[in-house]
Protein backbone atom coordinates (compact mmCIF):
# COMPACT_ATOMS: atom_id res chain seq x y z
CA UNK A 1 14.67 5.66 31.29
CA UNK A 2 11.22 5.17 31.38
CA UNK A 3 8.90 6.07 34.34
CA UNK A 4 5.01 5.03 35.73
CA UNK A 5 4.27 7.39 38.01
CA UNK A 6 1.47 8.53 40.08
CA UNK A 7 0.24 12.24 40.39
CA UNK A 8 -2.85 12.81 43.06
CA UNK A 9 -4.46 16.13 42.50
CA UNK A 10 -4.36 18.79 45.79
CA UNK A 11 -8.14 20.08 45.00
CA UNK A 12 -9.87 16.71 45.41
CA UNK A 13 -7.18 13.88 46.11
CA UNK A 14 -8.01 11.90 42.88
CA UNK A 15 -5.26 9.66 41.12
CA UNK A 16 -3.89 9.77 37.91
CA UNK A 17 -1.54 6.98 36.55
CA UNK A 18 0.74 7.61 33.68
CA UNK A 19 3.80 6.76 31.90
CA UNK A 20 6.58 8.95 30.22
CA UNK A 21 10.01 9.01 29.42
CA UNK A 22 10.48 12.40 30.83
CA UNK A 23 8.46 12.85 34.23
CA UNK A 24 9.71 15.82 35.05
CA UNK A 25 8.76 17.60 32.00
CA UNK A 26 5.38 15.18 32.09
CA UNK A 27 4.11 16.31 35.65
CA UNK A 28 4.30 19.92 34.40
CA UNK A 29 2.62 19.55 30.93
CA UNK A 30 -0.37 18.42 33.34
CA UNK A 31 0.00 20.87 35.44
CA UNK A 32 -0.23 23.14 32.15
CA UNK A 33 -3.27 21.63 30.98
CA UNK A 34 -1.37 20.02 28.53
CA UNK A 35 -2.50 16.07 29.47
CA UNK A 36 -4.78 14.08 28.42
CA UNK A 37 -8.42 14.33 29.00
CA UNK A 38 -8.24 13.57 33.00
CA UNK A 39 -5.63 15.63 34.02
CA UNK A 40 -6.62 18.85 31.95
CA UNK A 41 -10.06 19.26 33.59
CA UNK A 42 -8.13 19.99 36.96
CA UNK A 43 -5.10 21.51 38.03
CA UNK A 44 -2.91 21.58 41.32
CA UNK A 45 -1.36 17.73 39.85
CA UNK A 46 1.56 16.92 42.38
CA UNK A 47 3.51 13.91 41.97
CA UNK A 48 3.58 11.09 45.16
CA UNK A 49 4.89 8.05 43.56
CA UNK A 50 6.68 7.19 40.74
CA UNK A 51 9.34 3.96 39.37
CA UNK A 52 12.47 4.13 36.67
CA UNK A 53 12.50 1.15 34.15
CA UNK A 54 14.78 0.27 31.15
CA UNK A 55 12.59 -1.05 29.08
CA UNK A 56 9.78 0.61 27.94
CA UNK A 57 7.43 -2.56 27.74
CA UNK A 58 8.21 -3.46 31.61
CA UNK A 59 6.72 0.29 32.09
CA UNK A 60 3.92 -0.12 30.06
CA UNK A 61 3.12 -3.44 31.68
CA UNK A 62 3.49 -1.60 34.75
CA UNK A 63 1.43 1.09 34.49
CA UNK A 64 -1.77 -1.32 33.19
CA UNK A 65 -1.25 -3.49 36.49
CA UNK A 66 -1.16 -0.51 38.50
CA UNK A 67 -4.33 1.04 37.00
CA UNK A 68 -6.11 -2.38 37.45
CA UNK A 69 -8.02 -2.68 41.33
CA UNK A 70 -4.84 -5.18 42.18
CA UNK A 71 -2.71 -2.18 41.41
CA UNK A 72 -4.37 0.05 43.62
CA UNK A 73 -4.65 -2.18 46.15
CA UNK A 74 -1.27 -2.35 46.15
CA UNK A 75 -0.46 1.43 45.73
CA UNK A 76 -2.52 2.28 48.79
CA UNK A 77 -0.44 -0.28 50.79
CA UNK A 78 2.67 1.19 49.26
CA UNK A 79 1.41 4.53 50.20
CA UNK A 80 0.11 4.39 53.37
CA UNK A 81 1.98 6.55 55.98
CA UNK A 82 1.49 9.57 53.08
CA UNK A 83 -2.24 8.58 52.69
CA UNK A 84 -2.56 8.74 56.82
CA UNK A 85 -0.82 12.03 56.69
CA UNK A 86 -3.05 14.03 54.16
């Protein structure tokens, strides 16, 4: 499986997108400092939204649409009883 998900860190509410095979062991690493560049300046990463694909190039695809402003858009709307309630 392959996974785009969508960790939002506790400190300031900021977004990272991502993509991984294992998100489980993924959402950890950045909580270890082990990311990349945006998620190892911060800590406290929790995950809030994440989707399972078969084929890794309909995740990658995914995960640039999602990081594009039509993405977000569409995230927020996804998102917005949790975004109400934080």
């Amino acid at each position: 499986m392959h996974y785009v998900y969508l960790l939002e860190n506790e400190d300031d509410k900021s977004w990272y997108i991502g993509f991984t095979t294992n998100i489980e062991e993924r959402v950890n690493a950045h909580n270890q400092s082990k990311g990349g560049r945006t998620t190892r300046l911060k800590s406290h990463w929790k995950l809030i939204y994440y989707e399972m694909y078969l084929n890794k190039m309909d995740a990658i695809g995914r995960e640039k649409f999602l990081k594009s402003g039509s993405g977000r858009r569409y995230l927020k709307k996804q998102l917005i009883h949790y975004l109400k309630n934080t």
